[in-house]
N, C-alpha and C. Protein backbone atom coordinates (compact mmCIF):
# COMPACT_ATOMS: atom_id res chain seq x y z
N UNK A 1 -9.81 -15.31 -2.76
CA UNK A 1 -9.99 -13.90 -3.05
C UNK A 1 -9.13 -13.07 -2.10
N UNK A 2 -8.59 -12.23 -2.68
CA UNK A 2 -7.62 -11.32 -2.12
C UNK A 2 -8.42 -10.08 -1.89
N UNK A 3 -8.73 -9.66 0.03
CA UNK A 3 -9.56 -8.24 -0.03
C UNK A 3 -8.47 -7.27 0.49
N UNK A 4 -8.96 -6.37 -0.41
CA UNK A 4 -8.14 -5.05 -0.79
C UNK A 4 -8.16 -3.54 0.22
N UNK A 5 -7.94 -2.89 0.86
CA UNK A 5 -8.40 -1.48 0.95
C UNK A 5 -7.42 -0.46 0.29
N UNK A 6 -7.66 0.52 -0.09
CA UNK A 6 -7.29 1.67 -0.84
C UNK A 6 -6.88 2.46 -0.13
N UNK A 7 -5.85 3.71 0.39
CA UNK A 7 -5.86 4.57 1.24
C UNK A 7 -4.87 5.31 -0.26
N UNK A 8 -6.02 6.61 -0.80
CA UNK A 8 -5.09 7.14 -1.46
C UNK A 8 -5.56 8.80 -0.75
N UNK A 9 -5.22 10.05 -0.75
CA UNK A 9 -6.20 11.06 -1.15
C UNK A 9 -6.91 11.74 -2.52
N UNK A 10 -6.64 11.04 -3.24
CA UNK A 10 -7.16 11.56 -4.75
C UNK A 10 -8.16 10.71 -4.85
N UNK A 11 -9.82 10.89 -5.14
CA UNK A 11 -10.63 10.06 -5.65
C UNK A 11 -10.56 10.12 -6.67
N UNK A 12 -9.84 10.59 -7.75
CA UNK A 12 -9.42 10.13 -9.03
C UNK A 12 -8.53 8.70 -8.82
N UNK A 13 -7.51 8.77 -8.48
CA UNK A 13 -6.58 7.47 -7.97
C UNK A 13 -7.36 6.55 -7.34
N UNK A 14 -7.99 6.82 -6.08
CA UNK A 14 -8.77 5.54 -6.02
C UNK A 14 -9.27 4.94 -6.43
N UNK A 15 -10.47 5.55 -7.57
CA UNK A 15 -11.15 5.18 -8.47
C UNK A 15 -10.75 4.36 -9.40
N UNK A 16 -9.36 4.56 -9.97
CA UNK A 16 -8.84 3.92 -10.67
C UNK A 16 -8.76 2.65 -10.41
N UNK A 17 -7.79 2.78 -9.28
CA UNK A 17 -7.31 1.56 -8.56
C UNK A 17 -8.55 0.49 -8.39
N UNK A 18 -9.53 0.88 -7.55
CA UNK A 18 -10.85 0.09 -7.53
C UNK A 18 -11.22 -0.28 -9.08
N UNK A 19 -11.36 0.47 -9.85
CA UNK A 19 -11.78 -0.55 -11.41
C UNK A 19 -10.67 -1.36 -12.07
N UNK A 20 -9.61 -0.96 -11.47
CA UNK A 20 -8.62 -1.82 -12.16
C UNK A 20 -8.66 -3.37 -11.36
N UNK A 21 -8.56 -2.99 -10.11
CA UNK A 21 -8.72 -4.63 -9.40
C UNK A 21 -9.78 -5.19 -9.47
N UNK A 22 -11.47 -4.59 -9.59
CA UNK A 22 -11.95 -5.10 -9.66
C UNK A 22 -12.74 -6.45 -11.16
N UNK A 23 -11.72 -5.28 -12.11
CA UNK A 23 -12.11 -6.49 -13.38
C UNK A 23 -11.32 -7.93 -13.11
N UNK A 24 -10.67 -7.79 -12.02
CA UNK A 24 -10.22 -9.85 -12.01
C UNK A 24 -11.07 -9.79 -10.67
N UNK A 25 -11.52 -11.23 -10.63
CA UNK A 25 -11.91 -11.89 -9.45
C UNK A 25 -11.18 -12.33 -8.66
N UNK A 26 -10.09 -11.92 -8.48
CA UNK A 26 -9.34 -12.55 -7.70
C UNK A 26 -9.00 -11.46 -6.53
N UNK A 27 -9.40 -10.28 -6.50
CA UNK A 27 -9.43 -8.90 -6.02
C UNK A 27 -10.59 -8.83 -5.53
N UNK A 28 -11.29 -8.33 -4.38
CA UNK A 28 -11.68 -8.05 -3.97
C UNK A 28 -11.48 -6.65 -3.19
N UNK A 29 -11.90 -5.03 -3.80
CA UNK A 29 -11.93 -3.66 -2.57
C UNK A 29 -12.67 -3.56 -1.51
N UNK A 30 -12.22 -3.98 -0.37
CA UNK A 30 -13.49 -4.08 0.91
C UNK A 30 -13.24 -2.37 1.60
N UNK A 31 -12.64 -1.43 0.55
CA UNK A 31 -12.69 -0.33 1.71
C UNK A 31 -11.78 0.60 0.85
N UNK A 32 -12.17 2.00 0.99
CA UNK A 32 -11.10 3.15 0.69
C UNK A 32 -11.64 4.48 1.29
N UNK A 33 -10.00 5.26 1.62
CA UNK A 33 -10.42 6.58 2.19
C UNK A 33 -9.49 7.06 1.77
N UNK A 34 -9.33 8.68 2.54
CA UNK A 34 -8.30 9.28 1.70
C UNK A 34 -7.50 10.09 3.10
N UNK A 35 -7.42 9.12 4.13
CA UNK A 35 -7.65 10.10 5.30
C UNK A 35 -6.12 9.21 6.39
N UNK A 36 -5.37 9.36 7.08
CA UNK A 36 -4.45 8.60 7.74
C UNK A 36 -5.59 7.58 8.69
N UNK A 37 -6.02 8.44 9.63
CA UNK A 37 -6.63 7.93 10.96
C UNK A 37 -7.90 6.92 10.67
N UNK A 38 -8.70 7.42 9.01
CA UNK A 38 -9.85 6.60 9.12
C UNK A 38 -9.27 5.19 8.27
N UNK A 39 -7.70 5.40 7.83
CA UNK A 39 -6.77 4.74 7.25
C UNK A 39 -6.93 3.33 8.67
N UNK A 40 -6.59 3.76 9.84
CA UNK A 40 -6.31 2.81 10.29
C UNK A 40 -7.60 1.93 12.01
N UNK A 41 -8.96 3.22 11.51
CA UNK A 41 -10.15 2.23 11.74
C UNK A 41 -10.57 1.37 10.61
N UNK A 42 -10.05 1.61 9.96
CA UNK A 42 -10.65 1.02 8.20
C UNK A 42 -9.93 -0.67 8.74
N UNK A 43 -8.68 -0.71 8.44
CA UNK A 43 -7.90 -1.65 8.95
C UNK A 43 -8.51 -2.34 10.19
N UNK A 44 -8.95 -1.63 11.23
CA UNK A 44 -9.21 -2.77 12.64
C UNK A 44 -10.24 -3.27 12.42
N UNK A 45 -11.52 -2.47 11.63
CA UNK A 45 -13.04 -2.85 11.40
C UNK A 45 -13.05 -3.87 10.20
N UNK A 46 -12.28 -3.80 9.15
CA UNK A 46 -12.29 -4.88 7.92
C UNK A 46 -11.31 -5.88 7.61
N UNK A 47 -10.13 -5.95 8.04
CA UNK A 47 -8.91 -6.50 8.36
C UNK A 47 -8.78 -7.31 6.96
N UNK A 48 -8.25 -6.16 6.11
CA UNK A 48 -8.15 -6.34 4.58
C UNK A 48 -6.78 -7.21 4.59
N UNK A 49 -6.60 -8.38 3.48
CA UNK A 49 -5.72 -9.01 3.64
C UNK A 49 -4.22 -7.89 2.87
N UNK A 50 -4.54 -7.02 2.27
CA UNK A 50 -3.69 -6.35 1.85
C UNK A 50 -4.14 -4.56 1.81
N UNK A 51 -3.47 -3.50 1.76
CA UNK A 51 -3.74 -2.06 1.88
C UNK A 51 -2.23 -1.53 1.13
N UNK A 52 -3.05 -0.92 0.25
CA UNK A 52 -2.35 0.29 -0.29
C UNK A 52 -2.17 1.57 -0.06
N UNK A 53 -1.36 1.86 0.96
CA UNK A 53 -1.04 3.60 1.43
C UNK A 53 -0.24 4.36 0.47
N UNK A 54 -0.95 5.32 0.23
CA UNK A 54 0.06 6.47 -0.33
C UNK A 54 0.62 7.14 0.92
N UNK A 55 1.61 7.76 0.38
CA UNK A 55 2.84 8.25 1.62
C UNK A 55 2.27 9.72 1.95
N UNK A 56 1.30 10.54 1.13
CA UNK A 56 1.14 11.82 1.47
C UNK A 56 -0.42 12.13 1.53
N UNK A 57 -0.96 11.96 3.01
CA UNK A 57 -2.06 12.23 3.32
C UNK A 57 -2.75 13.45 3.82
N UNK A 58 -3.77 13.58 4.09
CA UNK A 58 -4.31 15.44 4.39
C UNK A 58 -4.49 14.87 5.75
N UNK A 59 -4.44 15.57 6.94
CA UNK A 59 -4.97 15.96 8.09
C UNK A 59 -3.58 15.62 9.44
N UNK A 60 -2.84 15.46 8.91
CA UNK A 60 -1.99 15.64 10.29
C UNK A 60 -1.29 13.71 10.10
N UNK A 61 -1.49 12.88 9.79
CA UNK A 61 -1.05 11.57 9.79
C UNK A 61 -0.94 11.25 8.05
N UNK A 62 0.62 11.09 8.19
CA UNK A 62 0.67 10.72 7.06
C UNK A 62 1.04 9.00 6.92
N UNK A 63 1.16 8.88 5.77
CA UNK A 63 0.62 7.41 5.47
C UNK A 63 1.63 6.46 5.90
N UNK A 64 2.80 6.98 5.73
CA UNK A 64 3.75 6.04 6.61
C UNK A 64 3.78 6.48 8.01
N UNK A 65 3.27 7.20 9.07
CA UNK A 65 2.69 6.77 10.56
C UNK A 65 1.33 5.91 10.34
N UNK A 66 0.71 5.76 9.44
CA UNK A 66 -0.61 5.30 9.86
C UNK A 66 0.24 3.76 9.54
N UNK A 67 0.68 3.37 8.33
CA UNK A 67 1.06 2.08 8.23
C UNK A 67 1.96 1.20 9.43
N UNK A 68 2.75 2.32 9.46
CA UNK A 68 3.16 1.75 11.08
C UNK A 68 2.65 1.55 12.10
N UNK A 69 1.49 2.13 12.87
CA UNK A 69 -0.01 1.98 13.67
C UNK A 69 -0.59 0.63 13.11
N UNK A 70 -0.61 0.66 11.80
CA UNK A 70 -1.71 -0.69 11.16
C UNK A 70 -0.39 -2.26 11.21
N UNK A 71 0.51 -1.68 11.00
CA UNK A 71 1.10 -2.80 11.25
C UNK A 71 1.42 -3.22 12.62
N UNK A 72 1.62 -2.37 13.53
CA UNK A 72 1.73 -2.88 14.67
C UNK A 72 0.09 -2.89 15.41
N UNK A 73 -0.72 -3.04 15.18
CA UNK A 73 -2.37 -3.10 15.90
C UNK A 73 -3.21 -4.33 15.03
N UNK A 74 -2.72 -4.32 13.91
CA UNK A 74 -3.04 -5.46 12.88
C UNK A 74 -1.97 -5.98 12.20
N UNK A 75 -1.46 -6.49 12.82
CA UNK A 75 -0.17 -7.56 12.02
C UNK A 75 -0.52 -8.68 10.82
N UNK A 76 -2.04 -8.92 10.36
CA UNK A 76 -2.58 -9.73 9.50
C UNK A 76 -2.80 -8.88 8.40
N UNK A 77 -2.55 -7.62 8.50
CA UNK A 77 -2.73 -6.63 7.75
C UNK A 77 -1.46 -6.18 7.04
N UNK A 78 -1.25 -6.43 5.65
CA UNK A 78 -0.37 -6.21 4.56
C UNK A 78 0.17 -5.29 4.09
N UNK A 79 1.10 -4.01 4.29
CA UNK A 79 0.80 -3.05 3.93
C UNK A 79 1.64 -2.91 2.45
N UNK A 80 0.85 -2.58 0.99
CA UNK A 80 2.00 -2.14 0.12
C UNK A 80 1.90 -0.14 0.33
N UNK A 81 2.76 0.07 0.29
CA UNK A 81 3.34 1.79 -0.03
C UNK A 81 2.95 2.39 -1.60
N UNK A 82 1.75 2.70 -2.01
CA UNK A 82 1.86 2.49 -2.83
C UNK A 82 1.58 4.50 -3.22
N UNK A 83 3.18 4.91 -4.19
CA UNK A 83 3.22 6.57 -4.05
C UNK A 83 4.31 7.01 -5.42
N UNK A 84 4.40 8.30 -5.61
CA UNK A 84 5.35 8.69 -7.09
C UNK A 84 6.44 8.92 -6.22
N UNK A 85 7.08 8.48 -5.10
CA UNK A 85 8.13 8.92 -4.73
C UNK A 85 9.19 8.03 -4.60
N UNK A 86 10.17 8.46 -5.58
CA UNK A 86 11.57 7.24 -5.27
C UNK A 86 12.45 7.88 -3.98
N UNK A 87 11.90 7.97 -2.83
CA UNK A 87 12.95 8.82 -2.05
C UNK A 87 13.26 7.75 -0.90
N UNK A 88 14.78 7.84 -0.85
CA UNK A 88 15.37 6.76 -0.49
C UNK A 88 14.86 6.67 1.49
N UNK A 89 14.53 8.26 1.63
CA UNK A 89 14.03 7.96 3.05
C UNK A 89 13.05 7.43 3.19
N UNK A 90 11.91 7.91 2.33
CA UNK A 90 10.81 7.01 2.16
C UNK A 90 10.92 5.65 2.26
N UNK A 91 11.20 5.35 1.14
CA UNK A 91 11.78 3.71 1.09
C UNK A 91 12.26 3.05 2.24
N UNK A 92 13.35 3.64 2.70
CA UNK A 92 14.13 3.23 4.16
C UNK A 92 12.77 2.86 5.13
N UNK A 93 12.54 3.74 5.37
CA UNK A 93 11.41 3.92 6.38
C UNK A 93 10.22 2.92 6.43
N UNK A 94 10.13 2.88 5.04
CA UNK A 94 8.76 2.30 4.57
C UNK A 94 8.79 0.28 5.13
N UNK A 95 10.37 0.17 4.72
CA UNK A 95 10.85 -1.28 4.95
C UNK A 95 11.23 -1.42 6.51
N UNK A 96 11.26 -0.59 7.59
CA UNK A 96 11.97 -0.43 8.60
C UNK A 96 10.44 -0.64 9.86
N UNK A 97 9.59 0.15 8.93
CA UNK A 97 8.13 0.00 10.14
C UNK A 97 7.50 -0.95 9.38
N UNK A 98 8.18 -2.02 8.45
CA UNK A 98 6.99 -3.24 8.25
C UNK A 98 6.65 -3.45 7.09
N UNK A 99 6.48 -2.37 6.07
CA UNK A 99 5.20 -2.31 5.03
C UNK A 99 6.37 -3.28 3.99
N UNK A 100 5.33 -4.19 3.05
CA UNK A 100 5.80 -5.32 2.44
C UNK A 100 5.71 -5.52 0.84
N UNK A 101 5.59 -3.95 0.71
CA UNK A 101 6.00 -3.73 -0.70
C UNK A 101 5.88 -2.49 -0.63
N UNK A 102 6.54 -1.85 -2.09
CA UNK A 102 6.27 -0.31 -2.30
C UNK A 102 6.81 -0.26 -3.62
N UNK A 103 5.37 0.50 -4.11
CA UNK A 103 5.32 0.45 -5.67
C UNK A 103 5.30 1.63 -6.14
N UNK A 104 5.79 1.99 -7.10
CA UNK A 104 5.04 3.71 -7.81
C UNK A 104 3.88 3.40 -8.42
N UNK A 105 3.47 4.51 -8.26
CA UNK A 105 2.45 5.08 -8.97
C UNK A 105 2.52 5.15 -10.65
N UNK A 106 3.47 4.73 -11.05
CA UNK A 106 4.40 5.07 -12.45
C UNK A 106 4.34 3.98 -13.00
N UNK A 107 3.85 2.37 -12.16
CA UNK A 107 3.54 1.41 -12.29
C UNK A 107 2.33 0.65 -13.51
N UNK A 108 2.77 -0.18 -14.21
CA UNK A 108 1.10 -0.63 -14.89
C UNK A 108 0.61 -1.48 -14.01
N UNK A 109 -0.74 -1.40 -14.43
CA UNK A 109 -1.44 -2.32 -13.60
C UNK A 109 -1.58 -3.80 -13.64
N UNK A 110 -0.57 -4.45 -14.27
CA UNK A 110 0.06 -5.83 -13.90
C UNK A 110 1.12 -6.02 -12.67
N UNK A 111 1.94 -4.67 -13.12
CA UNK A 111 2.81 -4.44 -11.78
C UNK A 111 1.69 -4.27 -10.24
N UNK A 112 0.86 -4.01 -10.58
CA UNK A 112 -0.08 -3.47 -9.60
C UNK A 112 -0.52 -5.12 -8.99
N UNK A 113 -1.43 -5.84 -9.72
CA UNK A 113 -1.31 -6.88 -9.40
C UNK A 113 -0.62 -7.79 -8.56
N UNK A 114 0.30 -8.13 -9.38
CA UNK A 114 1.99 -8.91 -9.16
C UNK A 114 2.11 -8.50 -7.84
N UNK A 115 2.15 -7.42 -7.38
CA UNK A 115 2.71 -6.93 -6.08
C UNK A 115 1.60 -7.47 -4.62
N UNK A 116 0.37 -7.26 -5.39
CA UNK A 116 -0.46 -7.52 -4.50
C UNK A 116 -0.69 -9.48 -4.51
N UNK A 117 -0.66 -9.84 -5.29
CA UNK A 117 -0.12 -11.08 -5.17
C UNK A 117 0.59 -12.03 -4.47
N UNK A 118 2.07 -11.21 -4.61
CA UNK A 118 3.14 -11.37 -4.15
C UNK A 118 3.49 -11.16 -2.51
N UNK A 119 2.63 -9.76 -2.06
CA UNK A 119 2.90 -9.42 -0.55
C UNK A 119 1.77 -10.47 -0.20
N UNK A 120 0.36 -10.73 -0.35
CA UNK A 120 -0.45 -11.75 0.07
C UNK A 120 -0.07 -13.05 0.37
N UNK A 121 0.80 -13.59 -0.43
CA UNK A 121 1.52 -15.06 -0.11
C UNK A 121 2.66 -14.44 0.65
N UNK A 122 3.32 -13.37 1.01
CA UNK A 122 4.06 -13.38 1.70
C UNK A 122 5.19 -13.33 1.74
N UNK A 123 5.51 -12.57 0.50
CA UNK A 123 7.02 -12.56 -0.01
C UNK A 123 6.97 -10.42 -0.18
N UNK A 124 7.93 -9.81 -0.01
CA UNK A 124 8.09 -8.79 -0.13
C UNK A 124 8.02 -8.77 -1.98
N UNK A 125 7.51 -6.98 -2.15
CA UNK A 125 7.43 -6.93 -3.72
C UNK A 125 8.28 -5.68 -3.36
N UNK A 126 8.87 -5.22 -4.24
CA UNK A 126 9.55 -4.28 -4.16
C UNK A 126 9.69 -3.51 -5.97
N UNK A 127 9.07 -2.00 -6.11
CA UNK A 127 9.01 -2.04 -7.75
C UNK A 127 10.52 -1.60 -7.88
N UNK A 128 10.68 -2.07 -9.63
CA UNK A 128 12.70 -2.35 -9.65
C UNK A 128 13.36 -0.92 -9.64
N UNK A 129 12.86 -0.17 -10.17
CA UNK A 129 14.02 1.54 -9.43
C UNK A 129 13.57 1.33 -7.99
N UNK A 130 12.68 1.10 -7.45
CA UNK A 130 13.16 0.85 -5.78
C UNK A 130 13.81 0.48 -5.28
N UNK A 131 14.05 -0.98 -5.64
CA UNK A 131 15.15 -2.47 -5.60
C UNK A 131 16.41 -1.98 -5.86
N UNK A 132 16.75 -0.99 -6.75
CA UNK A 132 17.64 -0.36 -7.01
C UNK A 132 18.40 0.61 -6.22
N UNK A 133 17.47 1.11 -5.44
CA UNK A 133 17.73 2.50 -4.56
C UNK A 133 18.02 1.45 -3.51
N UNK A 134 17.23 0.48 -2.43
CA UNK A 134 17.30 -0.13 -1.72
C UNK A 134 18.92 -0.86 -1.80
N UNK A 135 19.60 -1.27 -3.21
CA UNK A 135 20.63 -2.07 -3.13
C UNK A 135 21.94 -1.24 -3.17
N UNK A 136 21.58 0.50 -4.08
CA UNK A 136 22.36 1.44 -3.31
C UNK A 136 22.89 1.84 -1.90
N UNK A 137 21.68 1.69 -0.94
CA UNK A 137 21.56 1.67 0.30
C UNK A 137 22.49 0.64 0.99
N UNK A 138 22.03 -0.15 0.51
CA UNK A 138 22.87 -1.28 1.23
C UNK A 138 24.36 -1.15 0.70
């Protein structure tokens, strides 16, 4: 079983996300907030094998500082990026402090899966207009 935490600010989006993973068993949500900082007690107290950050959080920490905090304080901790933004700084950034996938929001929820799958065994997921922007980059 793969355990999950959520870090979105929309409890519409979370919500989602939680019923979508939870109809397979192979998902497990041990946690969601909508917050940077409780983003990354969430992480030290449950040490979810994977976390989904959105990039734009309320209160002063946004989701790529908190993922970077969670990756460097919990390194067992997975981070996918998961946001509607194809922005190449984003992206840059996102691959530069650690996080081991980054998906849109624009995504179905097989892509949703797949990714979480994929960063759990340990291979980067990357969704393909990202892969795209990323190979621009390079």
């Amino acid at each position: 079983m793969i355990r999950v935490a959520i870090v979105d600010d929309h409890d519409l989006v979370r919500a989602g996300l939680r019923a979508i993973l939870e109809q397979d068993p192979l998902f497990q949500v041990v946690g969601e907030t909508g917050d940077g900082q409780e983003a990354i007690r969430m992480a030290a107290a449950l040490t979810p094998d994977v976390m989904l950050m959105d990039v734009h959080l309320p209160g002063g920490l946004g989701g790529l500082d908190a993922a970077e905090t969670i990756v460097k304080d919990q390194p067992g901790v997975k981070i996918i990026v998961l946001t509607q933004y194809e922005n190449r700084e984003y992206i840059r950034r996102a691959i530069r402090i650690g996080a081991r996938g980054y998906l849109l929001k624009s995504s179905v929820a097989s892509q949703l899966k797949e990714a979480i799958r994929t960063v759990h065994g340990g291979q980067r997921y990357l969704h393909p207009s990202v892969a795209d922007e990323l190979v621009d980059l390079v």
